[in-house]
N, C-alpha and C. Protein backbone atom coordinates (compact mmCIF):
# COMPACT_ATOMS: atom_id res chain seq x y z
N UNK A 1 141.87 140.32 131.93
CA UNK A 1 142.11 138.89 131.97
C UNK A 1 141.93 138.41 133.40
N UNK A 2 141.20 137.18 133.86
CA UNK A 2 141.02 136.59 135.26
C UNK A 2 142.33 136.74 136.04
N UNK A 3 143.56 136.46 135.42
CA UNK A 3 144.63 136.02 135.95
C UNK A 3 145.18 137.62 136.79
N UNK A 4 144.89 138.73 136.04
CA UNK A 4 145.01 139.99 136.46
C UNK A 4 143.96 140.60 137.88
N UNK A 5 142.88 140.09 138.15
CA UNK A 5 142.04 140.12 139.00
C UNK A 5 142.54 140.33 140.18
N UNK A 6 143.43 139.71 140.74
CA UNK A 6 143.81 139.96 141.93
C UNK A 6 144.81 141.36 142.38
N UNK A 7 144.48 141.94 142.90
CA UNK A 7 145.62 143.86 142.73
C UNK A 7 146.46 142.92 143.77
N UNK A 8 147.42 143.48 143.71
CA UNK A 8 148.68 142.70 144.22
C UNK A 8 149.90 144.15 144.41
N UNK A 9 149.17 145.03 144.97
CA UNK A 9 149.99 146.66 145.19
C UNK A 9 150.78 146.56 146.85
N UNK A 10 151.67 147.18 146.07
CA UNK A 10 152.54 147.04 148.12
C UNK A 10 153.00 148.71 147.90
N UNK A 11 153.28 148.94 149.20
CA UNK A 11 153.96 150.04 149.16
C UNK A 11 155.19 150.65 149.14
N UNK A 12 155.59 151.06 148.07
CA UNK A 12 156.94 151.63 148.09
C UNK A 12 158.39 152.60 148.56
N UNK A 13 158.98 152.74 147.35
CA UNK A 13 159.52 154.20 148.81
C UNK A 13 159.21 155.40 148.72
N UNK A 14 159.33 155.96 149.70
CA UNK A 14 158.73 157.33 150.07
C UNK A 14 158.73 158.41 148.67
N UNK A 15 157.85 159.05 148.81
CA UNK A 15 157.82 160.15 147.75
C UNK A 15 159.10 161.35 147.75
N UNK A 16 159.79 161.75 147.45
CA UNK A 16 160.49 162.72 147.49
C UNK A 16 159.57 163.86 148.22
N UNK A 17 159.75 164.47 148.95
CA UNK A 17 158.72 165.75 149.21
C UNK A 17 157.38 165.57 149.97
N UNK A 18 156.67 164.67 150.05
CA UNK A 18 155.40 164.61 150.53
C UNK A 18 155.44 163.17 151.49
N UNK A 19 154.79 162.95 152.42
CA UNK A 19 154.70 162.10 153.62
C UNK A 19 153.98 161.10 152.88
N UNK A 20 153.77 160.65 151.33
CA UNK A 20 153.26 159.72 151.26
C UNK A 20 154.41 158.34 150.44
N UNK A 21 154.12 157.31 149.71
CA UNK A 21 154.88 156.54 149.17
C UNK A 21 154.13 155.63 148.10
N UNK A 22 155.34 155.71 147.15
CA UNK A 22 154.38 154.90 145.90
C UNK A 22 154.08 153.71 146.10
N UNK A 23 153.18 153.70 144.75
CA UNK A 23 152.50 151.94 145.19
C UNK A 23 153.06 150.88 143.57
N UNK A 24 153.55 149.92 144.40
CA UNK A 24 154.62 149.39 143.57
C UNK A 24 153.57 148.07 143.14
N UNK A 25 153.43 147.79 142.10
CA UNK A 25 152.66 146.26 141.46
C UNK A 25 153.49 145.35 140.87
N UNK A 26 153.54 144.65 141.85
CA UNK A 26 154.45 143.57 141.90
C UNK A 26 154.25 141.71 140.81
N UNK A 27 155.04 141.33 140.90
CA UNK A 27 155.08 140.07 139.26
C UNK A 27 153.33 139.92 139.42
N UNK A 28 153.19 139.64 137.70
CA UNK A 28 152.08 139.41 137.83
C UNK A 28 151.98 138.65 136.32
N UNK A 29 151.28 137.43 135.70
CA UNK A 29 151.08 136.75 134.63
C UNK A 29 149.83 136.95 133.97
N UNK A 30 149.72 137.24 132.39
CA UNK A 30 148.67 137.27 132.14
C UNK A 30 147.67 136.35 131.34
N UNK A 31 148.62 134.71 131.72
CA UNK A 31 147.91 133.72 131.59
C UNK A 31 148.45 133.06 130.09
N UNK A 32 147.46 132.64 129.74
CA UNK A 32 147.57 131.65 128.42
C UNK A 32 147.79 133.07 127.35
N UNK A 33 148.13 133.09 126.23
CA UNK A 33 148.73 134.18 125.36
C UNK A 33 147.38 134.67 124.50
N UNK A 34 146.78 135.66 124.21
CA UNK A 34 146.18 136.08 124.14
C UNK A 34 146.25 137.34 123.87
N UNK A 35 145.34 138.25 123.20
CA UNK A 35 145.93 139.23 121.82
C UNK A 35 146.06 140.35 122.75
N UNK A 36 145.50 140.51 124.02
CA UNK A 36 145.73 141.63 124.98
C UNK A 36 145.20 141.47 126.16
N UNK A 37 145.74 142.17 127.27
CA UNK A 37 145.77 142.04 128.57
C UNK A 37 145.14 143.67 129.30
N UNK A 38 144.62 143.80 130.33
CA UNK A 38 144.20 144.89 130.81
C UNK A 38 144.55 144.68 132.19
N UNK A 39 144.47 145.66 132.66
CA UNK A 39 145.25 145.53 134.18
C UNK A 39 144.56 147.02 134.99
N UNK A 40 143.68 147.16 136.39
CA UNK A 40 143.51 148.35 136.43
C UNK A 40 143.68 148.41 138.06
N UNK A 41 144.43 149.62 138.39
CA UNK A 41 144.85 149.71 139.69
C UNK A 41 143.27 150.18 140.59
N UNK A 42 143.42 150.30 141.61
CA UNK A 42 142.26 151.16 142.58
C UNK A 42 142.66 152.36 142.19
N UNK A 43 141.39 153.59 142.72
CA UNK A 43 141.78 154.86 142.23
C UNK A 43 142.86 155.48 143.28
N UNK A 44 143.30 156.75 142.61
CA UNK A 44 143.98 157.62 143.73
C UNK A 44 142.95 158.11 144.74
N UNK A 45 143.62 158.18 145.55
CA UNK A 45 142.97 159.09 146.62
C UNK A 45 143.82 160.33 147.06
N UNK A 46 143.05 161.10 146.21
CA UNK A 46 144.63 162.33 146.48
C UNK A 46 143.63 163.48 147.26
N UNK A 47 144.52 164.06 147.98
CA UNK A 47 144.15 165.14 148.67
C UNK A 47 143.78 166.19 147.86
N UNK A 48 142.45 166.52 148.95
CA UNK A 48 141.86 167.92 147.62
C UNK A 48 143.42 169.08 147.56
N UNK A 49 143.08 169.33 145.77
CA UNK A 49 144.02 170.14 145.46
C UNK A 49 145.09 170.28 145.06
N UNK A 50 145.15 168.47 145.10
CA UNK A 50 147.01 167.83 144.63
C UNK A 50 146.53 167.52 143.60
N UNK A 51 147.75 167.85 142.77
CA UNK A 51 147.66 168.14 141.05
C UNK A 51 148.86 167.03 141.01
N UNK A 52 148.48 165.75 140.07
CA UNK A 52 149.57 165.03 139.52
C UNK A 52 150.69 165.79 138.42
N UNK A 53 151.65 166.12 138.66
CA UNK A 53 152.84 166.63 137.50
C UNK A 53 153.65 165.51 137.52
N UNK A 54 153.61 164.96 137.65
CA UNK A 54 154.86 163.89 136.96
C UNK A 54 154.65 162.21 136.96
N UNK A 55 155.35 161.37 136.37
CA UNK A 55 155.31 160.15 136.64
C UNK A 55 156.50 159.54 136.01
N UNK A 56 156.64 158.10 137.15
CA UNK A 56 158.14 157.52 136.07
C UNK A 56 157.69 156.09 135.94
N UNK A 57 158.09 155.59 134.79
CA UNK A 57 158.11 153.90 134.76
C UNK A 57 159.04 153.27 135.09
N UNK A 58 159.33 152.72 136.00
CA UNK A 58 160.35 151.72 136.06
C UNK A 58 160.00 150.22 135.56
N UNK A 59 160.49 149.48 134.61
CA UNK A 59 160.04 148.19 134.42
C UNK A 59 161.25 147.21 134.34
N UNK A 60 160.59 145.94 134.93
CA UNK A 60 161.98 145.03 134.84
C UNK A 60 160.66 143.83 134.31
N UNK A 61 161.19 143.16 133.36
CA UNK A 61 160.13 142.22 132.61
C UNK A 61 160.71 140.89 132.10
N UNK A 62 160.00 139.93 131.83
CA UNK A 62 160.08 138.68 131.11
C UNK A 62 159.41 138.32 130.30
N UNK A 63 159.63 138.64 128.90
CA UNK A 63 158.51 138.25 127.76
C UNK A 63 158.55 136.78 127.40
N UNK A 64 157.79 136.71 126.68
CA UNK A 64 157.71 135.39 125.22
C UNK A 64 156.64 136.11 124.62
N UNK A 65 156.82 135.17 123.15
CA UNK A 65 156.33 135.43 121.97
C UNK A 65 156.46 133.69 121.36
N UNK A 66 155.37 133.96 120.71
CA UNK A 66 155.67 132.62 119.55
C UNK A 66 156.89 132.96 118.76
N UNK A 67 157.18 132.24 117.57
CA UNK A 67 157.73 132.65 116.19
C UNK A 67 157.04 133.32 115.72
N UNK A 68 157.99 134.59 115.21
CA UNK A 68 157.19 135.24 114.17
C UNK A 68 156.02 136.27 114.43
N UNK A 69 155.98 135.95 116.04
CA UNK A 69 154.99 137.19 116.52
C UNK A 69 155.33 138.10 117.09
N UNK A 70 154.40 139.70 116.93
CA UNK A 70 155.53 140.86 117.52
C UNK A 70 155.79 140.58 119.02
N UNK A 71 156.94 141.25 119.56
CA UNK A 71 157.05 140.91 121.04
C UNK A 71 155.54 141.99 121.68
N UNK A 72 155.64 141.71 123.19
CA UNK A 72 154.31 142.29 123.69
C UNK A 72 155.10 143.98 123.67
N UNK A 73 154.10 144.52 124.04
CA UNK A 73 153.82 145.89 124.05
C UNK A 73 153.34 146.64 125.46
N UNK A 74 153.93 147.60 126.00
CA UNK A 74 153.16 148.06 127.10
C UNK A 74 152.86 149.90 126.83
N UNK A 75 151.77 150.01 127.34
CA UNK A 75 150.83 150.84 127.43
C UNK A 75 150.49 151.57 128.57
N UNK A 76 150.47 152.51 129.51
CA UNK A 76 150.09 153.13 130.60
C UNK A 76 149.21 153.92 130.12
N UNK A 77 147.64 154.24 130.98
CA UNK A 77 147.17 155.22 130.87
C UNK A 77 146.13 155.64 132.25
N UNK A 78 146.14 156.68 131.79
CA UNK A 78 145.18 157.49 133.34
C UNK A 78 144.14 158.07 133.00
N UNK A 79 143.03 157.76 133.48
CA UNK A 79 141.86 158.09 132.97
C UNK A 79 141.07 159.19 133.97
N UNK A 80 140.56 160.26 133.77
CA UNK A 80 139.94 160.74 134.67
C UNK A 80 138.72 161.38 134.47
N UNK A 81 137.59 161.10 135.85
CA UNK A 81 136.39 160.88 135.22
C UNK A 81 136.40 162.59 134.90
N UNK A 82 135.10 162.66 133.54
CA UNK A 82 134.99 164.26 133.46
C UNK A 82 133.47 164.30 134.50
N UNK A 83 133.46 165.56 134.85
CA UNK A 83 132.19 166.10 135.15
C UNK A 83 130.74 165.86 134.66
N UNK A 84 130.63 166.03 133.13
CA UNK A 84 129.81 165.50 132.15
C UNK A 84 129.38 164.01 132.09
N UNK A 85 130.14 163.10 132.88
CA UNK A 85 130.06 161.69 132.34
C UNK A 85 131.71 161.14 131.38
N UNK A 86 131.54 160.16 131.44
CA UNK A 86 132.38 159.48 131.09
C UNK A 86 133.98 159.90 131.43
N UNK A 87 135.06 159.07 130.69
CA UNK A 87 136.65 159.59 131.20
C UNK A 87 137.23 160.16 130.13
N UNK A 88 138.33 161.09 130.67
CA UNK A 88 139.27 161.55 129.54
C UNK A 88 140.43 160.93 129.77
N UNK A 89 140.99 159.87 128.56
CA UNK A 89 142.87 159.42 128.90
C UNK A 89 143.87 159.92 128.43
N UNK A 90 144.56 159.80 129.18
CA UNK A 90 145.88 160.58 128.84
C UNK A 90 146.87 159.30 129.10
N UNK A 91 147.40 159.01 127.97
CA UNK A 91 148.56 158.05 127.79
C UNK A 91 149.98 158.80 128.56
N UNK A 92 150.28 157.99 129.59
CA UNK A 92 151.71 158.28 130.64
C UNK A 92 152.75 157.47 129.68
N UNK A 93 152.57 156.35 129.23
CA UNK A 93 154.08 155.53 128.81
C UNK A 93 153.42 154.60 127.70
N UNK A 94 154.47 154.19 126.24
CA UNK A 94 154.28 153.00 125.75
C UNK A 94 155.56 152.87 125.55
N UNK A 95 155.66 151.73 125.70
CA UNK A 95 156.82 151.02 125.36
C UNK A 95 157.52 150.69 123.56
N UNK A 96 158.20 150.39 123.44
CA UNK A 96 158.28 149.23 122.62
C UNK A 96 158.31 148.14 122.27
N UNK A 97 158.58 147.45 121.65
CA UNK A 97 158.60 145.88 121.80
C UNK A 97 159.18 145.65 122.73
N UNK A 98 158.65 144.26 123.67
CA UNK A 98 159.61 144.10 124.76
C UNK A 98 160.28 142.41 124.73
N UNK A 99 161.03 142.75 123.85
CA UNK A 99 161.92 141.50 123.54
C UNK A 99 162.04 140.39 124.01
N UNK A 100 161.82 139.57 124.19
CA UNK A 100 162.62 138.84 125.12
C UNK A 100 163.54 137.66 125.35
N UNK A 101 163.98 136.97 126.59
CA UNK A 101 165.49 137.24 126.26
C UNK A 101 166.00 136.12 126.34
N UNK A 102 167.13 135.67 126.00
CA UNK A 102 167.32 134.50 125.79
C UNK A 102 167.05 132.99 126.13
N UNK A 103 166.64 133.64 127.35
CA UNK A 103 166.39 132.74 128.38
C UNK A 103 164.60 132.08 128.21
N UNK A 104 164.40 130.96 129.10
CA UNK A 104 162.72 131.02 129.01
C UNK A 104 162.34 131.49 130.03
N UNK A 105 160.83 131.89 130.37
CA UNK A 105 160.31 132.60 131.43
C UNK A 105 160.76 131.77 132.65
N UNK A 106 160.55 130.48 132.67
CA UNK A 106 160.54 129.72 133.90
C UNK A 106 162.44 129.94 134.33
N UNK A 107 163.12 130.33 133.58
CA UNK A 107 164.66 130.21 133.92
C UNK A 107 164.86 131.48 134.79
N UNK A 108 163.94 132.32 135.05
CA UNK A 108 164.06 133.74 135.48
C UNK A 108 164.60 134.04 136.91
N UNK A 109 164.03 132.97 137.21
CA UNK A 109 164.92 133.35 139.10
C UNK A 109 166.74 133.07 138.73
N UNK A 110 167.49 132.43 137.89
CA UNK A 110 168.20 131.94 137.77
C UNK A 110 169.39 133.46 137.02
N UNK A 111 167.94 133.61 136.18
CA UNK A 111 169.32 135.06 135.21
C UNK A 111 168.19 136.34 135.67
N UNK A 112 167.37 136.37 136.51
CA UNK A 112 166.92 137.93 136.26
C UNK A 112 166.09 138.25 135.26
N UNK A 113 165.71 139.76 135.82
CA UNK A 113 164.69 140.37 134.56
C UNK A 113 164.96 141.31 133.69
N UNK A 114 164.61 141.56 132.79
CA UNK A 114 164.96 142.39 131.74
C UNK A 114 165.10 143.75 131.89
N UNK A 115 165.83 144.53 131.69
CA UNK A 115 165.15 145.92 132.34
C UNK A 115 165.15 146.53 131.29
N UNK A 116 163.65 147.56 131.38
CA UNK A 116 163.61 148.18 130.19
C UNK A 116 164.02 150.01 129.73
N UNK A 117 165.18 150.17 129.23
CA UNK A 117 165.41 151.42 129.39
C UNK A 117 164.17 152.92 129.56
């Protein structure tokens, strides 16, 4: 979606163990409502030989939904190119519905964001 276009990554806190620090993607809208959204970071740049083992989601969110429509959905995945051509993905996180909350989006500085277990 256009509205996603802009990477908007800062840096976070330090890694446990290694001299580097995560990269945190900060509020971001994905415009007028629409049946799905895509979002894609820059690649890693990892040092030859560093093997990703782990990952965590932290999410704090603000949905809407019409009536009657499912709440949104989130999805993580990591794609990596093969040798042969093209990528292989490996799904990191989906969510569930992500409810939302009593409040309307625009009331959010006022009550906060949702956090999602």
């Amino acid at each position: 979606h256009k509205s996603l276009a802009l990477r908007d990554l800062t840096k976070g806190q330090r890694i446990p163990g290694i001299n580097r620090r995560y990269l945190v993607l900060r509020d971001f809208c994905s415009g007028k409502p629409h049946h799905s959204s895509r979002l894609e970071t820059p690649p890693l740049q990892l040092p030859p030989g560093m093997i990703l083992c782990a990952a965590m989601l932290g999410l704090r969110y603000v949905s809407q939904a019409p009536a009657l429509a499912a709440s949104p959905q989130l999805r993580v995945r990591m794609l990596q190119e093969k040798e042969e051509g093209g990528f292989q993905k490996t799904q990191l996180f989906q969510t569930g519905g992500l409810d939302p909350p009593a409040w309307a989006p625009v009331e959010t500085m006022g009550n906060g964001y949702v956090e999602h277990p």
